[in-house]
Protein backbone atom coordinates (compact mmCIF):
# COMPACT_ATOMS: atom_id res chain seq x y z
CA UNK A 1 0.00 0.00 0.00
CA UNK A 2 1.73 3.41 -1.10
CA UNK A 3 -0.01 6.68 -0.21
CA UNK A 4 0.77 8.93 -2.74
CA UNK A 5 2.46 11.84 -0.12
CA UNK A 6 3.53 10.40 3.38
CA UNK A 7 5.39 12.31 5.53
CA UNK A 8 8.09 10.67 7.80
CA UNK A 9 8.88 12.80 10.88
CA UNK A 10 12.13 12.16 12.96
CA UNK A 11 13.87 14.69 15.43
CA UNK A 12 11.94 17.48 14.31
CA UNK A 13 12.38 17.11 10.62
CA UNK A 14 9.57 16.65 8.29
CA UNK A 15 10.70 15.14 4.79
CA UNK A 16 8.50 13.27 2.05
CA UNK A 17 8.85 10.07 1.76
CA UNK A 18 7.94 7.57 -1.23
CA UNK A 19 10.27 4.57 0.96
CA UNK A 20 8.21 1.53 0.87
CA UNK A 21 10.53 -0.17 3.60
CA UNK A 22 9.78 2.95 5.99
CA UNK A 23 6.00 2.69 5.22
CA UNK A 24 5.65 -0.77 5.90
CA UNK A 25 7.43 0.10 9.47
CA UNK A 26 5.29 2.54 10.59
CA UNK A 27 7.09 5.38 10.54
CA UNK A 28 5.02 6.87 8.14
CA UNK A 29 1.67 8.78 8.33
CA UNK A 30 -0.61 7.99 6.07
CA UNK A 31 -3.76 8.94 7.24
CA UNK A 32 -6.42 10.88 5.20
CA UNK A 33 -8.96 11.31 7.97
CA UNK A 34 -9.17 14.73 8.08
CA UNK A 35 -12.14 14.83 11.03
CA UNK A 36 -11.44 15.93 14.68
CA UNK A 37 -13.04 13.36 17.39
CA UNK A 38 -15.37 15.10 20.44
CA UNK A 39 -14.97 13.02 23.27
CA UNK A 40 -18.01 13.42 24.73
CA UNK A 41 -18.80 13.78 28.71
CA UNK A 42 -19.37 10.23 29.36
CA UNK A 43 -20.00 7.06 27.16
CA UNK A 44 -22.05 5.48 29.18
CA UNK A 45 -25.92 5.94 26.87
CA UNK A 46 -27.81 6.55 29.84
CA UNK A 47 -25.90 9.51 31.31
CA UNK A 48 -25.18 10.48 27.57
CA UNK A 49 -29.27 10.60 27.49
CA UNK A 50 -29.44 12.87 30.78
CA UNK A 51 -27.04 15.03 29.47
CA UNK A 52 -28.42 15.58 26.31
CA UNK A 53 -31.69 16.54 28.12
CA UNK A 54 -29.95 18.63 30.36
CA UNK A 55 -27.93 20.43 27.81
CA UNK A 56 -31.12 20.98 25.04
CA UNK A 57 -33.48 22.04 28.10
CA UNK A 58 -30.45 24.75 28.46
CA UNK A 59 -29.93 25.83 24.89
CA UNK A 60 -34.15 26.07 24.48
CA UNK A 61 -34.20 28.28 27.36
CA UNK A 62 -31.68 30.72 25.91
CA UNK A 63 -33.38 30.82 22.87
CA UNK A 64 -36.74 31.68 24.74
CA UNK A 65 -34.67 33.83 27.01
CA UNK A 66 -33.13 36.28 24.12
CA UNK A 67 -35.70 36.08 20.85
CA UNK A 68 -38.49 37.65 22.70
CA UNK A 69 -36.41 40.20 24.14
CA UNK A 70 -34.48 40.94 20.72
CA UNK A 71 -37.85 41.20 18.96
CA UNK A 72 -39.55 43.59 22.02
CA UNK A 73 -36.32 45.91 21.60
CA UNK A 74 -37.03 45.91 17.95
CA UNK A 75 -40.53 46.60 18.07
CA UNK A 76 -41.14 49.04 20.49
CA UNK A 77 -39.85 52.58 19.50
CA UNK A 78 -39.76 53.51 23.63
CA UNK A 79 -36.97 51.20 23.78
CA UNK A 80 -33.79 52.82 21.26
CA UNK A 81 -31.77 54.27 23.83
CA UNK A 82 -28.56 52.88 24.24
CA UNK A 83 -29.39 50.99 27.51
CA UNK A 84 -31.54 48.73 25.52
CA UNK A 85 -29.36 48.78 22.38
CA UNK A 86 -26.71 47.53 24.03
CA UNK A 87 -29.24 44.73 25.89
CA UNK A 88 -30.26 43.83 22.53
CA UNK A 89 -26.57 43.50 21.24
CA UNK A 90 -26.11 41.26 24.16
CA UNK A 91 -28.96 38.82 23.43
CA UNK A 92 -27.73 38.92 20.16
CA UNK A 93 -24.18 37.66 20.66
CA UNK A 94 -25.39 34.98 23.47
CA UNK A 95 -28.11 33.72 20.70
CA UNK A 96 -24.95 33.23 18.06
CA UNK A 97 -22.52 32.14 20.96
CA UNK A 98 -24.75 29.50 21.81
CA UNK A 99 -26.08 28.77 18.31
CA UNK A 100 -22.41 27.67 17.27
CA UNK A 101 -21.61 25.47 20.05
CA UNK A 102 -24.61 23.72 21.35
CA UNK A 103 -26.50 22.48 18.20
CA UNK A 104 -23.11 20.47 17.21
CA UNK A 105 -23.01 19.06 21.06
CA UNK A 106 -26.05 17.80 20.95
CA UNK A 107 -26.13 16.08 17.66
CA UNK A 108 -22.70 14.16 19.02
CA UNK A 109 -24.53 13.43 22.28
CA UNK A 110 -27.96 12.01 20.50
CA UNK A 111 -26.28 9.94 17.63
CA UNK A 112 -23.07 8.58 19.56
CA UNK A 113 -20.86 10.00 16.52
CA UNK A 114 -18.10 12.27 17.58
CA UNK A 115 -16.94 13.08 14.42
CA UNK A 116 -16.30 16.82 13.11
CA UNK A 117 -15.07 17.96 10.43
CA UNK A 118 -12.03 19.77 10.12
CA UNK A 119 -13.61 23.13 8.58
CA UNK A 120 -16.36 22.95 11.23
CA UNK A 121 -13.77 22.21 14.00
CA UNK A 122 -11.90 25.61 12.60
CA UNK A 123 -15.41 27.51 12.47
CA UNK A 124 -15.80 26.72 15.77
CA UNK A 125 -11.88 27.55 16.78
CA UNK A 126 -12.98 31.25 15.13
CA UNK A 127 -16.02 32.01 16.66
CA UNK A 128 -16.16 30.78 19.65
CA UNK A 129 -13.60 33.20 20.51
CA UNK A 130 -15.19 35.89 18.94
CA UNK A 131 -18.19 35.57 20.35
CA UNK A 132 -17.20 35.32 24.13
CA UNK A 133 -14.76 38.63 23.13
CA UNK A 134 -17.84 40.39 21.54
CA UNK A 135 -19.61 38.98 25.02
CA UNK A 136 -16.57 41.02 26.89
CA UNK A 137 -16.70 44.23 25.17
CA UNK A 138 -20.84 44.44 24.93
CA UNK A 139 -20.84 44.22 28.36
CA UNK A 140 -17.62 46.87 29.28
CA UNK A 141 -19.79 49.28 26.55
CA UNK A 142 -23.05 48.54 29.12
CA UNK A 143 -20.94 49.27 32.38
CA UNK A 144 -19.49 52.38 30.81
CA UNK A 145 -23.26 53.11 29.66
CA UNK A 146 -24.73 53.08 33.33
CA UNK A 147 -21.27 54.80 34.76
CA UNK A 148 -21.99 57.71 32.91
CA UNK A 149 -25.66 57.34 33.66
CA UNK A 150 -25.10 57.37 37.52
CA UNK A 151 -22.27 59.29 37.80
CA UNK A 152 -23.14 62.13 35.31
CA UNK A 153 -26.57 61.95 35.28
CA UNK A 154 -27.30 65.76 34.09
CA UNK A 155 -24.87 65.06 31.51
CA UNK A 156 -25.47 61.78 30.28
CA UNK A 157 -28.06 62.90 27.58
CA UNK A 158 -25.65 64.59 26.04
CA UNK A 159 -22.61 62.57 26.12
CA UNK A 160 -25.08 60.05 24.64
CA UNK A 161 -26.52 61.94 21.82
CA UNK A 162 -24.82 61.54 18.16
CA UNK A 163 -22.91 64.74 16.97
């Protein structure tokens, strides 16, 4: 069996390798799986069960939590001032933070198949991060928002009015 590119690593040097000797040793990898494995919580099926009910009970409640307030912001015209803007921002970022993680979860917990691919697995390596910074910064923006509010309150309209 000869892969067509193997590479043979050894002491921190990476060469290719078309050796047939080294490939039948072992020294060579050869693998074309390019899918990342989630080891899940547990493998035992019952606990995998709990935890899947656990975990969608959990992801249903944040989307119940932050639609109906995204969609109250958006509706009433009472509610544009920056306080809520920046509440709605919020929801908005925990409905995508949890939207990229959880879905994925529990289709690995509810089928027993680990498997993801490697573009997913990078998706995930992007925005997760981005997400819990956007998380981070909406909610410095909010504490700067109600500093101003208390502390300056004859002020604040104006320091929150656009030029």
């Amino acid at each position: 069996m000869q892969c067509s590119q193997c590479f043979w690593g050894a002491d921190d040097e990476w060469t290719v390798v078309q050796d047939e000797a080294a490939h039948q040793d072992g020294r060579m990898n050869c693998s074309k799986n390019s899918d990342f494995v989630l080891s899940g919580l547990s493998s035992d099926p019952d606990t995998q069960q709990l935890l899947f009910g656990l975990f969608l009970a959990l992801y249903l409640l944040s989307l119940l939590g932050n639609l109906p307030l995204l969609l109250t912001i958006g509706a009433d015209i009472h509610l544009h001032t920056p306080m809520y803007f920046f509440l709605s921002q919020l929801s908005r970022v925990d409905l995508c933070f949890t939207t990229k993680t959880a879905p994925k979860m529990l289709e690995a917990l509810c089928t027993s198949n680990g498997l993801i691919s490697f573009s997913e697995g990078v998706a995930q390596l992007y925005f997760f991060p981005l997400f819990a910074d956007m998380d981070s910064l909406l909610l410095t923006a909010m504490a700067i928002d109600h500093y101003a509010a208390i502390c300056h309150p004859l002020h604040y309209p104006l320091l929150m009015t656009p030029c």
